[in-house]
Each structure stands twice: as structure tokens, then as C-alpha cells.
N, C-alpha and C. Protein backbone atom coordinates (compact mmCIF):
# COMPACT_ATOMS: atom_id res chain seq x y z
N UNK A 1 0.83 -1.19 0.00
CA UNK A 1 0.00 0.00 0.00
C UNK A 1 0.87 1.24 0.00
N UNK A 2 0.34 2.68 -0.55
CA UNK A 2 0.98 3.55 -0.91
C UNK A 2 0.44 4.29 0.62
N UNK A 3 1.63 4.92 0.55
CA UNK A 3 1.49 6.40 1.65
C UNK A 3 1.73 7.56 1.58
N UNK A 4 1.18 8.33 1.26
CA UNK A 4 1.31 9.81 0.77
C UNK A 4 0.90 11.13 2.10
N UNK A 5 2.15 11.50 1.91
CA UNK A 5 2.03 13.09 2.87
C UNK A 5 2.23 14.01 1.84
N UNK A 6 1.58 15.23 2.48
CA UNK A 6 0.95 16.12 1.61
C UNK A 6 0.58 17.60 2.67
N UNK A 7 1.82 18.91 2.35
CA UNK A 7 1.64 19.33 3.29
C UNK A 7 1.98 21.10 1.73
N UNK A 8 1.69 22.16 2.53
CA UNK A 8 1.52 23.23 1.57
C UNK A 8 2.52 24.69 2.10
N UNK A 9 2.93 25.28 1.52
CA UNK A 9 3.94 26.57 1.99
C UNK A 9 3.38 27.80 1.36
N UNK A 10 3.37 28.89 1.44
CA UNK A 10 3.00 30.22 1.10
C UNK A 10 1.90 30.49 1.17
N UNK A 11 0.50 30.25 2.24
CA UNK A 11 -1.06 30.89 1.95
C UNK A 11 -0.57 32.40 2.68
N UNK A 12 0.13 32.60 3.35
CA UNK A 12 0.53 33.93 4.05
C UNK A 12 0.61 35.25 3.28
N UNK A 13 1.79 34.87 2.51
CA UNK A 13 2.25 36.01 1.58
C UNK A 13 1.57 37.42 0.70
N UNK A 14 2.63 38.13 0.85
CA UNK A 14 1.42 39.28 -0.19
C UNK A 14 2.03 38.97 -1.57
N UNK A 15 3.06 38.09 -2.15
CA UNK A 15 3.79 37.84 -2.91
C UNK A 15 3.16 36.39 -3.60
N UNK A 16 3.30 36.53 -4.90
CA UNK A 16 4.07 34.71 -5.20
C UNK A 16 2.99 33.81 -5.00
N UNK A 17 3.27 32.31 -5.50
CA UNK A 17 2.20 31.54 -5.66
C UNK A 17 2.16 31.01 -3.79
N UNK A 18 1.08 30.30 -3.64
CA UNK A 18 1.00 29.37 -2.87
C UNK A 18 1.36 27.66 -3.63
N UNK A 19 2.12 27.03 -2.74
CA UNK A 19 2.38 25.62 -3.24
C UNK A 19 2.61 24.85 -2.16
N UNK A 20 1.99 23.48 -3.19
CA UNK A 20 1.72 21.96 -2.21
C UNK A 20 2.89 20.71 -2.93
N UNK A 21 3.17 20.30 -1.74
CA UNK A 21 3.96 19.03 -2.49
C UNK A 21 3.16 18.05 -1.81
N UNK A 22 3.18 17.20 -2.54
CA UNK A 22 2.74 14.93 -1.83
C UNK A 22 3.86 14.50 -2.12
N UNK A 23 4.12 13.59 -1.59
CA UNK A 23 5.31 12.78 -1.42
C UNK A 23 4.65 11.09 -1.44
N UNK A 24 5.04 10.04 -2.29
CA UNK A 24 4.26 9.10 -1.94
C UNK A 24 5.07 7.95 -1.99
N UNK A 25 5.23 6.97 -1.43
CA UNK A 25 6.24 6.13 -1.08
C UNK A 25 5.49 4.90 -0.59
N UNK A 26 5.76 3.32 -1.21
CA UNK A 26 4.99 1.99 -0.64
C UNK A 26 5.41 2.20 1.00
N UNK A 27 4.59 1.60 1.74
CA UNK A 27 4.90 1.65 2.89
C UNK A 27 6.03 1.19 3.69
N UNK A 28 6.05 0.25 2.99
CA UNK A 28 7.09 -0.68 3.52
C UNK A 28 8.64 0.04 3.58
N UNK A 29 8.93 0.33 2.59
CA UNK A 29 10.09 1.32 2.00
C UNK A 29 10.08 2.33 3.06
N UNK A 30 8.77 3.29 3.16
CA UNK A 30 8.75 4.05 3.61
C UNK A 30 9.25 3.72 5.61
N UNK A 31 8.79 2.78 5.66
CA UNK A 31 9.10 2.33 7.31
C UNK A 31 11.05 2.13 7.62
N UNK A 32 11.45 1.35 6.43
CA UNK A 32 13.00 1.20 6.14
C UNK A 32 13.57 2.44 6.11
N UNK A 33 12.96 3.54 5.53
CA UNK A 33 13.44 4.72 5.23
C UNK A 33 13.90 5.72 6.91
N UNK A 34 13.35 5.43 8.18
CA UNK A 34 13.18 6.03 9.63
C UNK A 34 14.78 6.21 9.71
N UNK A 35 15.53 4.81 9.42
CA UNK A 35 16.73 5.15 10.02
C UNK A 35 17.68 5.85 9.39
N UNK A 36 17.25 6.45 8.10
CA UNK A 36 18.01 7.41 6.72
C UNK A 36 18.64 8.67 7.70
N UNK A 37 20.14 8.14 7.93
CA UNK A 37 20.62 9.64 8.21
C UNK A 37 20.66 11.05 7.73
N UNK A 38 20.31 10.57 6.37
CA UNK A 38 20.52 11.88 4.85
C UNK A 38 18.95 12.22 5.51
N UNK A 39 17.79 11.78 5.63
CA UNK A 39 16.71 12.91 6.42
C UNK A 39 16.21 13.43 7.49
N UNK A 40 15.55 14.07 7.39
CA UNK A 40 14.95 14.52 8.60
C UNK A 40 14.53 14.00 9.88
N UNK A 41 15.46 14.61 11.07
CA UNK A 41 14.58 13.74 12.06
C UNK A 41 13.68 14.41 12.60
N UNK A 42 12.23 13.59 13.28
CA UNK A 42 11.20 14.54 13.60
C UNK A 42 11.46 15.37 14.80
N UNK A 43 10.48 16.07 14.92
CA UNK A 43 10.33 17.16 16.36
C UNK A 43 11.23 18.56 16.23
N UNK A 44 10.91 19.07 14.26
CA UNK A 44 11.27 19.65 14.29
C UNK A 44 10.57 20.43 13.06
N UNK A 45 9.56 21.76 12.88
CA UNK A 45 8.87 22.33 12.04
C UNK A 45 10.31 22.53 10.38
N UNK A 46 9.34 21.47 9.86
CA UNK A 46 10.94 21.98 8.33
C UNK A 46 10.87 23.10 8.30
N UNK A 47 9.88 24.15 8.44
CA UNK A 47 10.17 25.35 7.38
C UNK A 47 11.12 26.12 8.38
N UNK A 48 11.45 25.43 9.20
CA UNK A 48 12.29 26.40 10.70
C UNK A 48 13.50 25.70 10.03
N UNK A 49 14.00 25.01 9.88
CA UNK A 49 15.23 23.95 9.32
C UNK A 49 16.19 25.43 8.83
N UNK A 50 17.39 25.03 8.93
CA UNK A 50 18.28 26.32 8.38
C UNK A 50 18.40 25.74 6.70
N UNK A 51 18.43 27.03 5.96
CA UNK A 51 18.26 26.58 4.36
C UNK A 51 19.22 26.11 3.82
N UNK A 52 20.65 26.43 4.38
CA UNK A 52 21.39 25.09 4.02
C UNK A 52 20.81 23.26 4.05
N UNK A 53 20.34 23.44 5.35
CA UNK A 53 19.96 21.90 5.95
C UNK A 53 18.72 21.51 4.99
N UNK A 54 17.90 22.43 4.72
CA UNK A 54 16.98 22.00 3.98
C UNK A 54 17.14 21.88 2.44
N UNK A 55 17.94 22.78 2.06
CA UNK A 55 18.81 22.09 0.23
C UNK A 55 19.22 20.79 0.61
N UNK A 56 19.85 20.93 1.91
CA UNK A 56 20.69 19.33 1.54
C UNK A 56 19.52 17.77 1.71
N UNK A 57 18.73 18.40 2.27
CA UNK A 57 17.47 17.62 2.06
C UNK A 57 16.72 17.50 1.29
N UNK A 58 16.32 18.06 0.20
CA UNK A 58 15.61 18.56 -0.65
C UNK A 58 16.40 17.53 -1.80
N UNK A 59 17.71 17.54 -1.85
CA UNK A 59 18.73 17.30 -2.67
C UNK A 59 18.64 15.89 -2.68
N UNK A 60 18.96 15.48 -1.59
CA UNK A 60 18.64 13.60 -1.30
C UNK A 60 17.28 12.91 -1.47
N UNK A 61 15.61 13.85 -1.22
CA UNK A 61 14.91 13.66 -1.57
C UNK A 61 14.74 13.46 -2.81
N UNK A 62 15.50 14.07 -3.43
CA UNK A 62 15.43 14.33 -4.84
C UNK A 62 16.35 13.35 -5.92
N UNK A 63 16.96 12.71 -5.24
CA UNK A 63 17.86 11.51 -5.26
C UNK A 63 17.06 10.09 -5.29
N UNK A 64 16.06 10.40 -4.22
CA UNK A 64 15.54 9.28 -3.74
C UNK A 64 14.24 9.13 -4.86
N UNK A 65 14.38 9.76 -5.41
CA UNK A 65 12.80 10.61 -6.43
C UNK A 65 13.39 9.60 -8.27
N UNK A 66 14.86 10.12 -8.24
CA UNK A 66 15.39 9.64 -9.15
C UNK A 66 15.46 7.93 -9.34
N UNK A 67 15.71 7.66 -8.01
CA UNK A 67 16.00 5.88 -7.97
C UNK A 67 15.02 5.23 -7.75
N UNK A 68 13.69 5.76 -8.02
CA UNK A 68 12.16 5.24 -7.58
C UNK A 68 12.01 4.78 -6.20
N UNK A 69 12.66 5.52 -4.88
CA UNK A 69 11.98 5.14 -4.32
C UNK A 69 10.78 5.54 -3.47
N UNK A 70 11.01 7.31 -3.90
CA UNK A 70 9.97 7.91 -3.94
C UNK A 70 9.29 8.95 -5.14
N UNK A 71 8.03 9.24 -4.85
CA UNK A 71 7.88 9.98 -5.84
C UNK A 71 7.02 11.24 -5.23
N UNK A 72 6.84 12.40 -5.81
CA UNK A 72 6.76 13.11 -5.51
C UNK A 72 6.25 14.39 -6.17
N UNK A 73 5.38 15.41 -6.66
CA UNK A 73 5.09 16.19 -7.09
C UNK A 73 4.85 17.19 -6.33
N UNK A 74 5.12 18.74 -7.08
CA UNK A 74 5.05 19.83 -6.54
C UNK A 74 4.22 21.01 -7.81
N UNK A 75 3.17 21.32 -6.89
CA UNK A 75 2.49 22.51 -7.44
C UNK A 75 2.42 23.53 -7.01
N UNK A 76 2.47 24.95 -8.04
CA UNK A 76 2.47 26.23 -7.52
C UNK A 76 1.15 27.00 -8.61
N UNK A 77 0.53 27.51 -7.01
CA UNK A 77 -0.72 28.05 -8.41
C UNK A 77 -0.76 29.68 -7.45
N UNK A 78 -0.44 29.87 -8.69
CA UNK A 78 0.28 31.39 -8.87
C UNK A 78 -0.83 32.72 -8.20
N UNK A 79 0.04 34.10 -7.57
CA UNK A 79 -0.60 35.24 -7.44
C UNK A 79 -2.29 35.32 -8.04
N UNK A 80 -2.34 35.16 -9.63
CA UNK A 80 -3.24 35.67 -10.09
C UNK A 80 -4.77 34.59 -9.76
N UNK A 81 -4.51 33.52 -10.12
CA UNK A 81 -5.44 32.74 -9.23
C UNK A 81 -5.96 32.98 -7.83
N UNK A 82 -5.11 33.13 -7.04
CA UNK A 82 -5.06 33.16 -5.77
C UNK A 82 -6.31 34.30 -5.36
N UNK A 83 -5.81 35.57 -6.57
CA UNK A 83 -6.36 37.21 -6.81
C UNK A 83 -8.20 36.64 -6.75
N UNK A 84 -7.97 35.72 -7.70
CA UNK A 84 -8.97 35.53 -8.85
C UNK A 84 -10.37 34.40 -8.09
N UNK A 85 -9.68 33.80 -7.11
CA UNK A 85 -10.56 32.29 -6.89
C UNK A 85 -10.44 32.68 -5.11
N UNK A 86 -9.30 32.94 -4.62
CA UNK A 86 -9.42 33.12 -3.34
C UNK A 86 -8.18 31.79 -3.09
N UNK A 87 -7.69 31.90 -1.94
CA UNK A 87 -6.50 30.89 -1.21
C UNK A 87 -6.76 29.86 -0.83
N UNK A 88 -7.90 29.39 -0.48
CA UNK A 88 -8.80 27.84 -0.51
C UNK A 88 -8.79 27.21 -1.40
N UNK A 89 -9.49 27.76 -2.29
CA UNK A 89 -9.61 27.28 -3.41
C UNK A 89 -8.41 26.65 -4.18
N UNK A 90 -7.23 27.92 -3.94
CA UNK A 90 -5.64 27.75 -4.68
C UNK A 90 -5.03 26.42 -4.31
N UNK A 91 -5.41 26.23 -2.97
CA UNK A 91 -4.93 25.30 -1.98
C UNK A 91 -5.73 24.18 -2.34
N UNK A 92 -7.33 24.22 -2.44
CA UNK A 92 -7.64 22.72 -2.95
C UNK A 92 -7.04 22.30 -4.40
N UNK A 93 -7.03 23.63 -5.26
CA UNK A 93 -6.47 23.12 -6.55
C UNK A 93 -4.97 22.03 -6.88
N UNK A 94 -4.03 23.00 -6.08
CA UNK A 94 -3.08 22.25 -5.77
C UNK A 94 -2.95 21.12 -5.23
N UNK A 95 -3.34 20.64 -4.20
CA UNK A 95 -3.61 19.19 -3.33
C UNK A 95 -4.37 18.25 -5.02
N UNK A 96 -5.77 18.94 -5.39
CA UNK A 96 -6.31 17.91 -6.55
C UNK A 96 -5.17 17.88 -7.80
N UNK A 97 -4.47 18.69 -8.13
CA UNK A 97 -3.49 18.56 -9.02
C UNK A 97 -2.32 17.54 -8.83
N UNK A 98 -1.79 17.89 -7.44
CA UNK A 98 -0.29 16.88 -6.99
C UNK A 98 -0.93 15.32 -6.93
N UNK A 99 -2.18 14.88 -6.84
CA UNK A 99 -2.39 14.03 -6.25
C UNK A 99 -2.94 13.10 -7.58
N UNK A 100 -3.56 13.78 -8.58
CA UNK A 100 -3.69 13.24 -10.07
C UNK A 100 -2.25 13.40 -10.60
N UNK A 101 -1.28 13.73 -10.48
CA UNK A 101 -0.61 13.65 -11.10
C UNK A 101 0.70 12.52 -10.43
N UNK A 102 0.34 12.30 -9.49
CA UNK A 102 0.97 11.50 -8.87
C UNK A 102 -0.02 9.79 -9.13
N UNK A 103 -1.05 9.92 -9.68
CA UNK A 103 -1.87 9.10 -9.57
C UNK A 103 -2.24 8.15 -8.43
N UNK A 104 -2.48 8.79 -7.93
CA UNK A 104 -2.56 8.06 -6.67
C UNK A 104 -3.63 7.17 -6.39
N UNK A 105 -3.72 6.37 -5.57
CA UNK A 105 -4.93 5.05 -5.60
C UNK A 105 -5.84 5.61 -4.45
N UNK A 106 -7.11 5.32 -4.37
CA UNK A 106 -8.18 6.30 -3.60
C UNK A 106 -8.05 5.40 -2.00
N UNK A 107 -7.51 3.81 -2.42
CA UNK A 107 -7.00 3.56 -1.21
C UNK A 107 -5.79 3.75 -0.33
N UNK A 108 -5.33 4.51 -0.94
CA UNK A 108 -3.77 4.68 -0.44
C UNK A 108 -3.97 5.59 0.96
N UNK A 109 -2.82 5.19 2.12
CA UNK A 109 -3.02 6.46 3.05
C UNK A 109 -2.93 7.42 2.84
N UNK A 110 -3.16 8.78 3.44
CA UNK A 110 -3.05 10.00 2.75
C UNK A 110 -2.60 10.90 3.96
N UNK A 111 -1.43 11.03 4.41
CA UNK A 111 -1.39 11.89 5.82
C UNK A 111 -0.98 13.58 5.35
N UNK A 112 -2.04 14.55 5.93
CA UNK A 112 -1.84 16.17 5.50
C UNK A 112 -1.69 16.63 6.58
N UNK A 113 -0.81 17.97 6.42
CA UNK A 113 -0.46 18.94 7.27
C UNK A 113 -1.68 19.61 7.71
N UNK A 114 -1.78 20.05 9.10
CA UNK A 114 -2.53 21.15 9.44
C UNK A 114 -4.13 20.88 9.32
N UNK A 115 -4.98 22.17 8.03
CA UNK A 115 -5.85 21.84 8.15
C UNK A 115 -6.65 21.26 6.77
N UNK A 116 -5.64 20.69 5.93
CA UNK A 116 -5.65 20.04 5.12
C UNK A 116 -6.69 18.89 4.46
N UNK A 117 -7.18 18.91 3.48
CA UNK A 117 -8.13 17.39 3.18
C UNK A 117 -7.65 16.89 1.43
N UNK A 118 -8.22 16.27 1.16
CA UNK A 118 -8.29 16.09 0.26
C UNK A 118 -9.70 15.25 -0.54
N UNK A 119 -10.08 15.07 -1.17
CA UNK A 119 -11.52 14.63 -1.77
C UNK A 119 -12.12 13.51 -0.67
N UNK A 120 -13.51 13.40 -0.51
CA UNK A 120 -14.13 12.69 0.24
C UNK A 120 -13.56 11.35 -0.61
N UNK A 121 -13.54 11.26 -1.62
CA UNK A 121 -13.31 9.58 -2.09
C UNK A 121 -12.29 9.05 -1.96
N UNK A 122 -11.59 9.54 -1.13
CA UNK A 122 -10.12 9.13 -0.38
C UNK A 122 -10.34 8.97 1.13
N UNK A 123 -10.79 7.74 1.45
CA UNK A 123 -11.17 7.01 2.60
C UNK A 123 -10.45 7.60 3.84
N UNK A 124 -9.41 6.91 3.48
CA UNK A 124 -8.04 6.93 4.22
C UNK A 124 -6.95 8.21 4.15
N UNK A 125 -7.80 9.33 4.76
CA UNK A 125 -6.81 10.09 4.92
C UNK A 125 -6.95 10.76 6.33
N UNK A 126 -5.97 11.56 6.89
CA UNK A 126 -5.76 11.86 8.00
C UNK A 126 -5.22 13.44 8.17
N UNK A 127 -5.85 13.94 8.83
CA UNK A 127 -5.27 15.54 9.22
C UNK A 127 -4.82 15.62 10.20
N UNK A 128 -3.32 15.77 10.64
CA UNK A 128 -2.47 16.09 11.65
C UNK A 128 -2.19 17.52 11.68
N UNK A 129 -2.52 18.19 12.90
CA UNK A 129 -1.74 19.48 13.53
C UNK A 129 -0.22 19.17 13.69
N UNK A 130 0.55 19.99 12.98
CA UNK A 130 1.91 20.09 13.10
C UNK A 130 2.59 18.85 12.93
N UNK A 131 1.75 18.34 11.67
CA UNK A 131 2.01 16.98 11.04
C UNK A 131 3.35 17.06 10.41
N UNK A 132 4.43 18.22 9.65
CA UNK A 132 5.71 18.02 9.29
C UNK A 132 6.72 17.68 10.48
N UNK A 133 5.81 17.80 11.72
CA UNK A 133 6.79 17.61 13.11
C UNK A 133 6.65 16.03 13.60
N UNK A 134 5.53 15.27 13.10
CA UNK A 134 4.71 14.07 13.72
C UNK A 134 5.10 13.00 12.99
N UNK A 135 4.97 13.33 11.61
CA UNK A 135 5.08 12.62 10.28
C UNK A 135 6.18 12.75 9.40
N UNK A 136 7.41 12.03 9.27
CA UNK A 136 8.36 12.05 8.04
C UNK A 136 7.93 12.23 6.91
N UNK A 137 7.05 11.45 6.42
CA UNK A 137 6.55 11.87 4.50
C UNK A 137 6.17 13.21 4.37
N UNK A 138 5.19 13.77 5.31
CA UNK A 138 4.73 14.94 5.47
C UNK A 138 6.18 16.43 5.21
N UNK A 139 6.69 16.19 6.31
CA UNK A 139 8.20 16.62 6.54
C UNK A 139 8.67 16.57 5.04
N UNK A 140 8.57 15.50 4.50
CA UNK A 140 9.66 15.77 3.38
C UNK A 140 8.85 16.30 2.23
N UNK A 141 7.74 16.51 2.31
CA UNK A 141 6.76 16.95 1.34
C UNK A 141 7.17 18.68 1.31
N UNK A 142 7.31 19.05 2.98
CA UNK A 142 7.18 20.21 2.64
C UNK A 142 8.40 21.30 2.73
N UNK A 143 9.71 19.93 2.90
CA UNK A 143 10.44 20.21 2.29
C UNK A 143 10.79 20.87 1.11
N UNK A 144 9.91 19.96 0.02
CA UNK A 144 10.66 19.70 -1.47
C UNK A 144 9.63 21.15 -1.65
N UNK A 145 8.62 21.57 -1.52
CA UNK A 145 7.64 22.27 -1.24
C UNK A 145 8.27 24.00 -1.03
N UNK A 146 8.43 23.95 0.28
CA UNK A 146 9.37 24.88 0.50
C UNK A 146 10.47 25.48 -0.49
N UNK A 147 11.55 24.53 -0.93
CA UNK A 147 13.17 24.88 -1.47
C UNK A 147 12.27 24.77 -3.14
N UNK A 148 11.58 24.38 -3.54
CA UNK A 148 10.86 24.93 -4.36
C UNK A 148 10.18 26.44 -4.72
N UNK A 149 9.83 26.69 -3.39
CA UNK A 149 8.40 27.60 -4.05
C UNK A 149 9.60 28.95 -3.42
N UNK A 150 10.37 29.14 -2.28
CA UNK A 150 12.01 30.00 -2.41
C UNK A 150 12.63 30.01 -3.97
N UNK A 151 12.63 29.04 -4.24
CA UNK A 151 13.88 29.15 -5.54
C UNK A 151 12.93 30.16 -6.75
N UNK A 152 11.73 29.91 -6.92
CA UNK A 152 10.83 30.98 -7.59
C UNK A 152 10.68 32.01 -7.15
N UNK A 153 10.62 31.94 -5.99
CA UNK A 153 10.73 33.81 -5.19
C UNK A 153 12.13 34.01 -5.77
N UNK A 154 13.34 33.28 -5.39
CA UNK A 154 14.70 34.32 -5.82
C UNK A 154 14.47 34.42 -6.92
N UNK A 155 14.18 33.70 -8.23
CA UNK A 155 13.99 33.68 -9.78
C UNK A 155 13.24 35.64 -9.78
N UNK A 156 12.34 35.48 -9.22
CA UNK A 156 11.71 36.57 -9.64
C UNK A 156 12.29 38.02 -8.79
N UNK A 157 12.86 37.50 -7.91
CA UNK A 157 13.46 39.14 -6.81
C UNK A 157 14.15 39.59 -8.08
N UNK A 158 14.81 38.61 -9.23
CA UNK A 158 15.76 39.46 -10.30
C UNK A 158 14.97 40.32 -11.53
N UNK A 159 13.94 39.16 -11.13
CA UNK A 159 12.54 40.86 -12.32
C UNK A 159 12.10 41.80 -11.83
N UNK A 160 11.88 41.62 -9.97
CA UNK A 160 11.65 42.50 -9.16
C UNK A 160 12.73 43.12 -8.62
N UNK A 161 13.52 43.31 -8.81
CA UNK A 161 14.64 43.62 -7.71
C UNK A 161 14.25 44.84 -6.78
N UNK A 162 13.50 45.62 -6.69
CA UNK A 162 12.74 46.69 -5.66
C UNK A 162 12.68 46.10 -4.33
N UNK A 163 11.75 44.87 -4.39
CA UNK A 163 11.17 44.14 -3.21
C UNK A 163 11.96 43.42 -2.21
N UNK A 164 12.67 42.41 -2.73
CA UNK A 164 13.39 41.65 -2.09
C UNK A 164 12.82 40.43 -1.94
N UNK A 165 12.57 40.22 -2.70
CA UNK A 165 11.90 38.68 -2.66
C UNK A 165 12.23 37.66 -2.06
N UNK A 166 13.76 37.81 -2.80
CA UNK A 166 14.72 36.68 -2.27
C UNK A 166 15.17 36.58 -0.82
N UNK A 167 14.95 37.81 0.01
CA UNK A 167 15.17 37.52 1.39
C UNK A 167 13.98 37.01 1.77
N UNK A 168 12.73 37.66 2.10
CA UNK A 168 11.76 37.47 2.78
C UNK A 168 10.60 36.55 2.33
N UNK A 169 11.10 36.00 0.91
CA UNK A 169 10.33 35.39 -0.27
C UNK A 169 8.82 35.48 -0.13
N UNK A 170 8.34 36.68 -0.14
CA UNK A 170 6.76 37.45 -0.40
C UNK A 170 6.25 37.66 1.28
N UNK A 171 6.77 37.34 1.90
CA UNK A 171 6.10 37.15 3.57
C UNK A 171 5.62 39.20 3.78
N UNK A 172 5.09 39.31 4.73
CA UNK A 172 4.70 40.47 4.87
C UNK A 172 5.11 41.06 5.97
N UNK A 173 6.92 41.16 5.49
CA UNK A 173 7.82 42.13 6.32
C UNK A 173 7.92 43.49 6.35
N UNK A 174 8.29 43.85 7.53
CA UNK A 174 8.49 45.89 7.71
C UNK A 174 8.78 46.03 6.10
N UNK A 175 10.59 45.33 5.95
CA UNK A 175 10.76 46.51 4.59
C UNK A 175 10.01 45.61 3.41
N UNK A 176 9.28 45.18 3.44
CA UNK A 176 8.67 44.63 2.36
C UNK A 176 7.23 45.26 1.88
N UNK A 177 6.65 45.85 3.03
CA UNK A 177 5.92 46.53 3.54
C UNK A 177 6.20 47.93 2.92
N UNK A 178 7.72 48.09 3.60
CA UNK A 178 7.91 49.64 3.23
C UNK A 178 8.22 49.66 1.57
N UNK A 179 8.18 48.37 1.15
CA UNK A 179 8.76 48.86 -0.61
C UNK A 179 7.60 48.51 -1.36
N UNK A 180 6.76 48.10 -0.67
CA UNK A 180 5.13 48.02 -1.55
C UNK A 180 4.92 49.63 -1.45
N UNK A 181 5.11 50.32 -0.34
CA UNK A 181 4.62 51.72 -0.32
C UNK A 181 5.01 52.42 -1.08
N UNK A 182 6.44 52.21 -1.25
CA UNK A 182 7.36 53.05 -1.89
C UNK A 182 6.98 52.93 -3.63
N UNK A 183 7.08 51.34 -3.89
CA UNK A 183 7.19 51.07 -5.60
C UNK A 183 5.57 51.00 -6.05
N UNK A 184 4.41 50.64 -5.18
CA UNK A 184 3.26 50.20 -5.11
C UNK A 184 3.49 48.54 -5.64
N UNK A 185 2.15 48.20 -6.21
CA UNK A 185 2.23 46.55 -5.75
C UNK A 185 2.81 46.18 -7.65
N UNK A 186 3.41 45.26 -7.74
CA UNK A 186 4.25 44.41 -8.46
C UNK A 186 3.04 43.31 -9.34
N UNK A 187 3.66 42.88 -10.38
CA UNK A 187 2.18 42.15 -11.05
C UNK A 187 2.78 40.58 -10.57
N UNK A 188 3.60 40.40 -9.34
CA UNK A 188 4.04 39.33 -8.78
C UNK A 188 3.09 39.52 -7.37
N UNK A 189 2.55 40.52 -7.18
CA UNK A 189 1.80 40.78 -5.79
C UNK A 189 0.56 39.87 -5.87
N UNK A 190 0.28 39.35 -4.51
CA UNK A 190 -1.27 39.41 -4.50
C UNK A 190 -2.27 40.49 -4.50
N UNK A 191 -2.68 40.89 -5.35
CA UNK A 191 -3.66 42.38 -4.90
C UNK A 191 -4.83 42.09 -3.63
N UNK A 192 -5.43 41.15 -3.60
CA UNK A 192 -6.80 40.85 -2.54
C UNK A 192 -5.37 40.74 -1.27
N UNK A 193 -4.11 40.63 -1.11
CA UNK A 193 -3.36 40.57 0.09
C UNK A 193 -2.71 41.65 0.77
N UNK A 194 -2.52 42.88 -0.28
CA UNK A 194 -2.08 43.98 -0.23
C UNK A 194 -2.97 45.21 0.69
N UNK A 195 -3.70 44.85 0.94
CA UNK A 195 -4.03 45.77 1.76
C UNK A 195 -3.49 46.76 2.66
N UNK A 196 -2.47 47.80 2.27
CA UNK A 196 -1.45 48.16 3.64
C UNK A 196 -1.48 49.85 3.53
């Protein structure tokens, strides 16, 4: 049986897409996988992880992605959606996207971050509070998730260079704050987030 964690990074931002990764791995594998020094150990929020530690994770995940023993998809559904449909919505889109495209079986486990679901016709799934801390698959979901949906914030701080993307990657900091005032909002902004 398959086991899939499935956890999401950016609904905060006045910047940039929101994105979800799943991670899905046979179980069995996945149980062998606990004593992997190259990942994460729990009792610890990834997105707190220092970003060295989390490339180098991201990197071996991504290793492990290559040699089938996991697999894994990542979606980013962008500012203008977000503008357009609202952050729920962005957020269910993504989860229904990673999870067809991962094809996943409706019996498979399904463990999500936070306050997470995914379609009623997925029996077997489970919503954990501070599930990247509880749950390894989860953890590495939002890993790959994370050093993903950063590497598109720096991509774009270089079309933006005003903002600073690349430090604060869209979050809604003082000077980020102060350079929306200054430049007004960016067609990388959320407009329905900008309120300031």
C-alpha cells in the first residue's frame, strides 16, 4: 500500500504563488526509510530547518525521487489565481493537481499537514496538527515544497529587484511593507493581500 504526505507553503504572503507538495512512497520502504541519516529527524517544524539543511534535504529527496523510491510532485498556483478564486480554493487546486498527477490510488493512506483534506473519495486520509513535526513523509513533502516555491521567489526578486523577494520570499515584512509603499504593488503581488 501507498502512503502519501501532503503538506503546503506560502497561503501567508502578499507575494508569489502558494504551493503543495505529496510525497508518496509503498509503505514498507517508507518504514525502512526512519533510520536514513541523509533525512529529517522529527520534532522539528521543516520550514524552521536552516536553508542550508533543507537544500541538503531537498537534494537527497530528490535523489531518492530519481532511484524510484519515492515519488513526488510539486504545485504552484500562482498570485493571479489566488487574486482571482481566493487561497482555498488555490490550496484545494493544488492538493487535486499533486495528487492526479501523482496518480494516486483512492485507497492509499493519505497523511496532510494542518488543516488540510483532500476529496471525500479518499477514505483513508488523515489531518495532523503540526504533522511536518509528527510525520516524516509529510516533513519531506514540505520540504521539497518549501526549497521549491524559495527558488521561484529568488527567480523573480531578479525581475523585481525593488522588493526583495529573495530575502523574505513574499512574507509580509516591515521593509517589504515599506517597498510596496514606496514602488506600489508588483504584477508578482497578491492584490486581494495587499491591503497596507
Amino acid at each position: 500500500m501507498k502512503i502519501v504526505g501532503i503538506d503546503e507553503v506560502g497561503r501567508g504572503p502578499l507575494a508569489g504563488p502558494v504551493t503543495v507538495c505529496a510525497v508518496s512512497c509503498d509503505e514498507k520502504i517508507y518504514k525502512s526509510l526512519f533510520k536514513n541519516k541523509n533525512l529529517p529527524a522529527l520534532g522539528k517544524d521543516s520550514k524552521k530547518l536552516k536553508e542550508k539543511d533543507r537544500e541538503f534535504y531537498n537534494k537527497y529527496l530528490k535523489k531518492l525521487s530519481k532511484e524510484g523510491v519515492i515519488d513526488y510532485q510539486v504545485v504552484h498556483i500562482s498570485n493571479l489565481v489566488i487574486d482571482k478564486k481566493g487561497i482555498s480554493y488555490s490550496i484545494k487546486k493544488a492538493i487535486q493537481t499533486s495528487i492526479y498527477k501523482l496518480k494516486i490510488d483512492k485507497n492509499s493512506k493519505i497523511l496532510l499537514d494542518g488543516g488540510l483534506r483532500v476529496g471525500v473519495e479518499f477514505k483513508n486520509q488523515k489531518t495532523i496538527i503540526k504533522g511536518d513535526e509528527k510525520e516524516r513523509i509529510i516533513a519531506w513533502a514540505s520540504i521539497l515544497a518549501k526549497v521549491s516555491r524559495d527558488s521561484l521567489m529568488k527567480k523573480n526578486s531578479i525581475k523585481f529587484p525593488e522588493y526583495g523577494f529573495d530575502i523574505h520570499k513574499g512574507y509580509g515584512t516591515e521593509k517589504h511593507r515599506d517597498m510596496i509603499k514606496k514602488h506600489g504593488i508588483s504584477a508578482f503581488h497578491r492584490k486581494t493581500f495587499c491591503k497596507i
